[in-house]
C-alpha atoms as a PDB file:
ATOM      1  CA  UNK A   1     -25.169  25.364  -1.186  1.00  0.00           C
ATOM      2  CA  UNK A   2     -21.962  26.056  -2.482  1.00  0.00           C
ATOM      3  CA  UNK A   3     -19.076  23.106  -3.357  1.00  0.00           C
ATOM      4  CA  UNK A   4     -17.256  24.227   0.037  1.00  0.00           C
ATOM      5  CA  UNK A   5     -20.824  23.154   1.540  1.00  0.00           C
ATOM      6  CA  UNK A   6     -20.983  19.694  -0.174  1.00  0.00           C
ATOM      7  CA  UNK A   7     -20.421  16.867   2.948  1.00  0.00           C
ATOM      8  CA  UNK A   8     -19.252  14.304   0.525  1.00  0.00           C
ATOM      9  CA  UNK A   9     -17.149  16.582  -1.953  1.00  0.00           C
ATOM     10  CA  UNK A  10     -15.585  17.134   1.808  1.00  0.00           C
ATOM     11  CA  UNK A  11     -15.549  13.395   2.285  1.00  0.00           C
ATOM     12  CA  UNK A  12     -13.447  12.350  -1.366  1.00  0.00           C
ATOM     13  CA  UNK A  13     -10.995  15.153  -0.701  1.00  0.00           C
ATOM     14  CA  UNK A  14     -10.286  13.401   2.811  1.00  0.00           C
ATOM     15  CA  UNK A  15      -9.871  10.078   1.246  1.00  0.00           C
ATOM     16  CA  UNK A  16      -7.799  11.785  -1.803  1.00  0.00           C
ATOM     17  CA  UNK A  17      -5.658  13.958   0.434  1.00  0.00           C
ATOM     18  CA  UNK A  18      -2.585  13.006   2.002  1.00  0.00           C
ATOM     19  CA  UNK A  19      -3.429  11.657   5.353  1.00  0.00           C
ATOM     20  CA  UNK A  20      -4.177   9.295   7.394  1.00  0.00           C
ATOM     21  CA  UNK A  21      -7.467   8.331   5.601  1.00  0.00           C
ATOM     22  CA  UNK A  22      -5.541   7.886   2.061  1.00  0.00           C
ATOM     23  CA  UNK A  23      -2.867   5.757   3.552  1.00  0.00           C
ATOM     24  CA  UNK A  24      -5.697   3.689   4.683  1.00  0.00           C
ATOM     25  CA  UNK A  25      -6.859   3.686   1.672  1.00  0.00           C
ATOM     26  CA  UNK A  26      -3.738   2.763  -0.355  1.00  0.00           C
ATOM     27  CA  UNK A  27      -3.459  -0.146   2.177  1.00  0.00           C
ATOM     28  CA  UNK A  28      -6.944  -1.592   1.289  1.00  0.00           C
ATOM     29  CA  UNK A  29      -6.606  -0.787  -2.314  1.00  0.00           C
ATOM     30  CA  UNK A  30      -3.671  -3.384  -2.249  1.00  0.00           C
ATOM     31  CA  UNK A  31      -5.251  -6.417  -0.330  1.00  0.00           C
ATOM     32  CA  UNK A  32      -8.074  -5.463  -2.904  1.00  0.00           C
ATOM     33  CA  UNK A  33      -6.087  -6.277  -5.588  1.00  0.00           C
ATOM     34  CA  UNK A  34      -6.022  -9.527  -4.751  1.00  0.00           C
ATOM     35  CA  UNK A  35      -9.095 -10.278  -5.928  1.00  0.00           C
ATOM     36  CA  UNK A  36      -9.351  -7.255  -8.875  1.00  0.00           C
ATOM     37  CA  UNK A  37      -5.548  -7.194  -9.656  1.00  0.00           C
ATOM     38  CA  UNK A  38      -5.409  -3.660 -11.014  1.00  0.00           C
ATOM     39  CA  UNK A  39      -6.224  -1.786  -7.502  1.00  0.00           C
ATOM     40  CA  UNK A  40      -2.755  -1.927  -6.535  1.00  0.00           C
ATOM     41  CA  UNK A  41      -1.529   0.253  -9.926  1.00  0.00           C
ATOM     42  CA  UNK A  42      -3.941   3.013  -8.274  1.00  0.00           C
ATOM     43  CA  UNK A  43      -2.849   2.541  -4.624  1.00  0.00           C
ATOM     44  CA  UNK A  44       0.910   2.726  -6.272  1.00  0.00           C
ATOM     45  CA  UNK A  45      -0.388   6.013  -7.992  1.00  0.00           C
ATOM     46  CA  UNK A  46      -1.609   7.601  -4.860  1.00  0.00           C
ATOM     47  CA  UNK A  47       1.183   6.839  -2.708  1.00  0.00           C
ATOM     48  CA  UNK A  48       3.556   8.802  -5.043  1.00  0.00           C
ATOM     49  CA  UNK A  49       1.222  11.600  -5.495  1.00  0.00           C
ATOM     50  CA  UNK A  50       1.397  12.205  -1.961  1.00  0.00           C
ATOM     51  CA  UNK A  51       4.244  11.085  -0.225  1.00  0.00           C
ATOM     52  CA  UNK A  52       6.060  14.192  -0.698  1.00  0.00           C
ATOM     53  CA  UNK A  53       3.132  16.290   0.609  1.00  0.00           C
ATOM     54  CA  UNK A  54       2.492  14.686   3.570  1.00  0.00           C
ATOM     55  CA  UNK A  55       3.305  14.967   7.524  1.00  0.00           C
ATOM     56  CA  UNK A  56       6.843  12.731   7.870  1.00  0.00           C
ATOM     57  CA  UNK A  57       5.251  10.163   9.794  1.00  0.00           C
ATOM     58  CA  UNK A  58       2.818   9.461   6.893  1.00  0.00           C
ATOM     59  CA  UNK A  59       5.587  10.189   4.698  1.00  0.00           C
ATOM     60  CA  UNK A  60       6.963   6.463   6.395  1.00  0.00           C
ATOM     61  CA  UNK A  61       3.681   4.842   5.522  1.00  0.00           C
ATOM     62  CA  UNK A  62       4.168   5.976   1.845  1.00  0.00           C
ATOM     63  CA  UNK A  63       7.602   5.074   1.468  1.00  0.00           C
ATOM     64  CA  UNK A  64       7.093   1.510   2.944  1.00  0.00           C
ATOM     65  CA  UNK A  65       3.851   0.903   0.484  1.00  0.00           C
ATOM     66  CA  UNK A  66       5.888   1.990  -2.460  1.00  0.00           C
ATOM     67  CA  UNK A  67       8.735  -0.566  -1.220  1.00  0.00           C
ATOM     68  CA  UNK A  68       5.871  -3.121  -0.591  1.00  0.00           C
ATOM     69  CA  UNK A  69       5.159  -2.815  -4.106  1.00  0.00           C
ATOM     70  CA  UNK A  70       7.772  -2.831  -6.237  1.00  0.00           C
ATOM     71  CA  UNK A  71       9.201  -5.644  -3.903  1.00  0.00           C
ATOM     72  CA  UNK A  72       6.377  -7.694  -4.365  1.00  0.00           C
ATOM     73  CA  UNK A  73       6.654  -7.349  -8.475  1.00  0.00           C
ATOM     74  CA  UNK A  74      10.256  -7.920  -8.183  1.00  0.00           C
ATOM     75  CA  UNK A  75       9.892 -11.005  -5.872  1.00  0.00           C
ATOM     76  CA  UNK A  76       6.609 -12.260  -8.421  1.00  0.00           C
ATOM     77  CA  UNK A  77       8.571 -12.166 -11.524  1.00  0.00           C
ATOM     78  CA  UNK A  78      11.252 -14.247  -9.138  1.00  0.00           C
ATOM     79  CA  UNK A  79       8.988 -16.740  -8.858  1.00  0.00           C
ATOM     80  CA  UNK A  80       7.349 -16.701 -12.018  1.00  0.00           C
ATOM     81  CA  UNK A  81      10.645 -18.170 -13.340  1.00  0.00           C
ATOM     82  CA  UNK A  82      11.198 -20.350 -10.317  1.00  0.00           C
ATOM     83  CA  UNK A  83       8.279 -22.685 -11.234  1.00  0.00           C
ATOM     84  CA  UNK A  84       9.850 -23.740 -14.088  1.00  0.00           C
ATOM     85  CA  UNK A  85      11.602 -26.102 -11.481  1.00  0.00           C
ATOM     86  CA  UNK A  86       8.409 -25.859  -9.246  1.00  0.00           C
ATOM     87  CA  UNK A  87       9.733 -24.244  -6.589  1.00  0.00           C
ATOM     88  CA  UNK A  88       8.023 -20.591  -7.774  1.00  0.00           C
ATOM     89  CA  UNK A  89       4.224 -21.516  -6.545  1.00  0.00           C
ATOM     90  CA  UNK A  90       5.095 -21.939  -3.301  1.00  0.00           C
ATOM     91  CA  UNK A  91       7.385 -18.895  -3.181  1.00  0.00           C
ATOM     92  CA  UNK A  92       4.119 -16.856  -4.814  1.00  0.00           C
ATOM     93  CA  UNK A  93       1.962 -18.264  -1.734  1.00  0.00           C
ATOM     94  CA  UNK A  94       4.990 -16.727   0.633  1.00  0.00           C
ATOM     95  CA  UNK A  95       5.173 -13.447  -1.254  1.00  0.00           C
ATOM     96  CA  UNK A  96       1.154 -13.298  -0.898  1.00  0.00           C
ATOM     97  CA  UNK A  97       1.265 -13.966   2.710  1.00  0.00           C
ATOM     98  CA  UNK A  98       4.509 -11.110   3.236  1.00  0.00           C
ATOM     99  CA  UNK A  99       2.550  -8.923   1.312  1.00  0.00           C
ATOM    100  CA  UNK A 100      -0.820  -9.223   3.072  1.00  0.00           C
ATOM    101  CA  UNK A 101       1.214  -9.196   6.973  1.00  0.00           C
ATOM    102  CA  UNK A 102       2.883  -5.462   5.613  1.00  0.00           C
ATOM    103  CA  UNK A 103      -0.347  -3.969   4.956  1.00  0.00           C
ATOM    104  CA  UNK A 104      -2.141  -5.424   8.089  1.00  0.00           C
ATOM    105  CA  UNK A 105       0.523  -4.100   9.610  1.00  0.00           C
ATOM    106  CA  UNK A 106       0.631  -0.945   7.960  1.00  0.00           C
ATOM    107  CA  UNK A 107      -2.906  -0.579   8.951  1.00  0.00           C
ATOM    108  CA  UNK A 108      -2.632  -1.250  11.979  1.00  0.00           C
ATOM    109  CA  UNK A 109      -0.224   1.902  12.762  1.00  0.00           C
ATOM    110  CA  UNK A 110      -1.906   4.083  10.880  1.00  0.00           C
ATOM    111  CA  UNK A 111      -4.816   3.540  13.075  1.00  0.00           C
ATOM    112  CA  UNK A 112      -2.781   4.346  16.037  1.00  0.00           C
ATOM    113  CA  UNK A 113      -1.498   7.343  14.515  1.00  0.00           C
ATOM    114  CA  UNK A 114       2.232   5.713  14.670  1.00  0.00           C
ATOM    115  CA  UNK A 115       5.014   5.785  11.941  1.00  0.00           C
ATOM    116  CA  UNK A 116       6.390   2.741  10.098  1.00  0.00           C
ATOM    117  CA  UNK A 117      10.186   2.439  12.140  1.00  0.00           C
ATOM    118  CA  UNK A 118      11.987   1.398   8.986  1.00  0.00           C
ATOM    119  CA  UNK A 119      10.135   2.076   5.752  1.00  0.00           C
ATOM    120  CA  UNK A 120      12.581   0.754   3.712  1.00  0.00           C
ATOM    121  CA  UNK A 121      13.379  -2.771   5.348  1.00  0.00           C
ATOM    122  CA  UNK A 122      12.599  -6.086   2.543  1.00  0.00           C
ATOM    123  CA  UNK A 123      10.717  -7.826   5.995  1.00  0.00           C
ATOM    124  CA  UNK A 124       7.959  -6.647   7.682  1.00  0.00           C
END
């Protein structure tokens, strides 16, 4: 049996490849990292690996978990030095919530094959 053979060497390289399959996977790795808070670093790392190589309507998907990201750090730190005046913990429970809608949302087109319409909008 040679590698080309091997079902699940056939089955990473689907996951690790840009497609439809890694988006998924970037999206999951980020509501995982709600619980194990480094999963999102990874997701981040995948979606830049592949952006560039994939088909443009992935190419959405990528762009808008990239902006999901580095929105989400941007609006944390926000709040980080909003609950000096207690108005930051709430905001953090708002930013979890926009954060979890994008990739449910994300997910959801994926599945039916469909682009994100504006990757690079701050909402959802």
């Amino acid at each position: 049996m040679t590698q080309d053979d091997d079902p699940i060497e056939k089955q990473i390289d689907d996951w690790m490849s840009p497609g439809p399959n890694n988006v998924r996977l970037v999206y999951i790795l980020y509501l995982v990292s709600f619980v194990i808070g480094i999963t999102c670093i990874v997701g981040l790392v995948f979606a830049y690996m592949n952006r560039s190589k994939a088909e443009p309507w992935l190419q959405t998907h990528y762009t808008y978990l990239i902006r999901t990201f580095w929105i989400g750090v941007l609006a944390f730190f926000v709040a980080l030095v909003l609950t000096i005046i207690l108005v930051g913990i709430p905001l953090m429970i708002a930013i979890a919530v926009w954060a979890i809608v994008r990739c449910v949302v994300g997910l959801q087109k994926v599945s039916r094959n469909e682009p994100i319409e504006d990757p690079e909008t701050w909402l959802i």
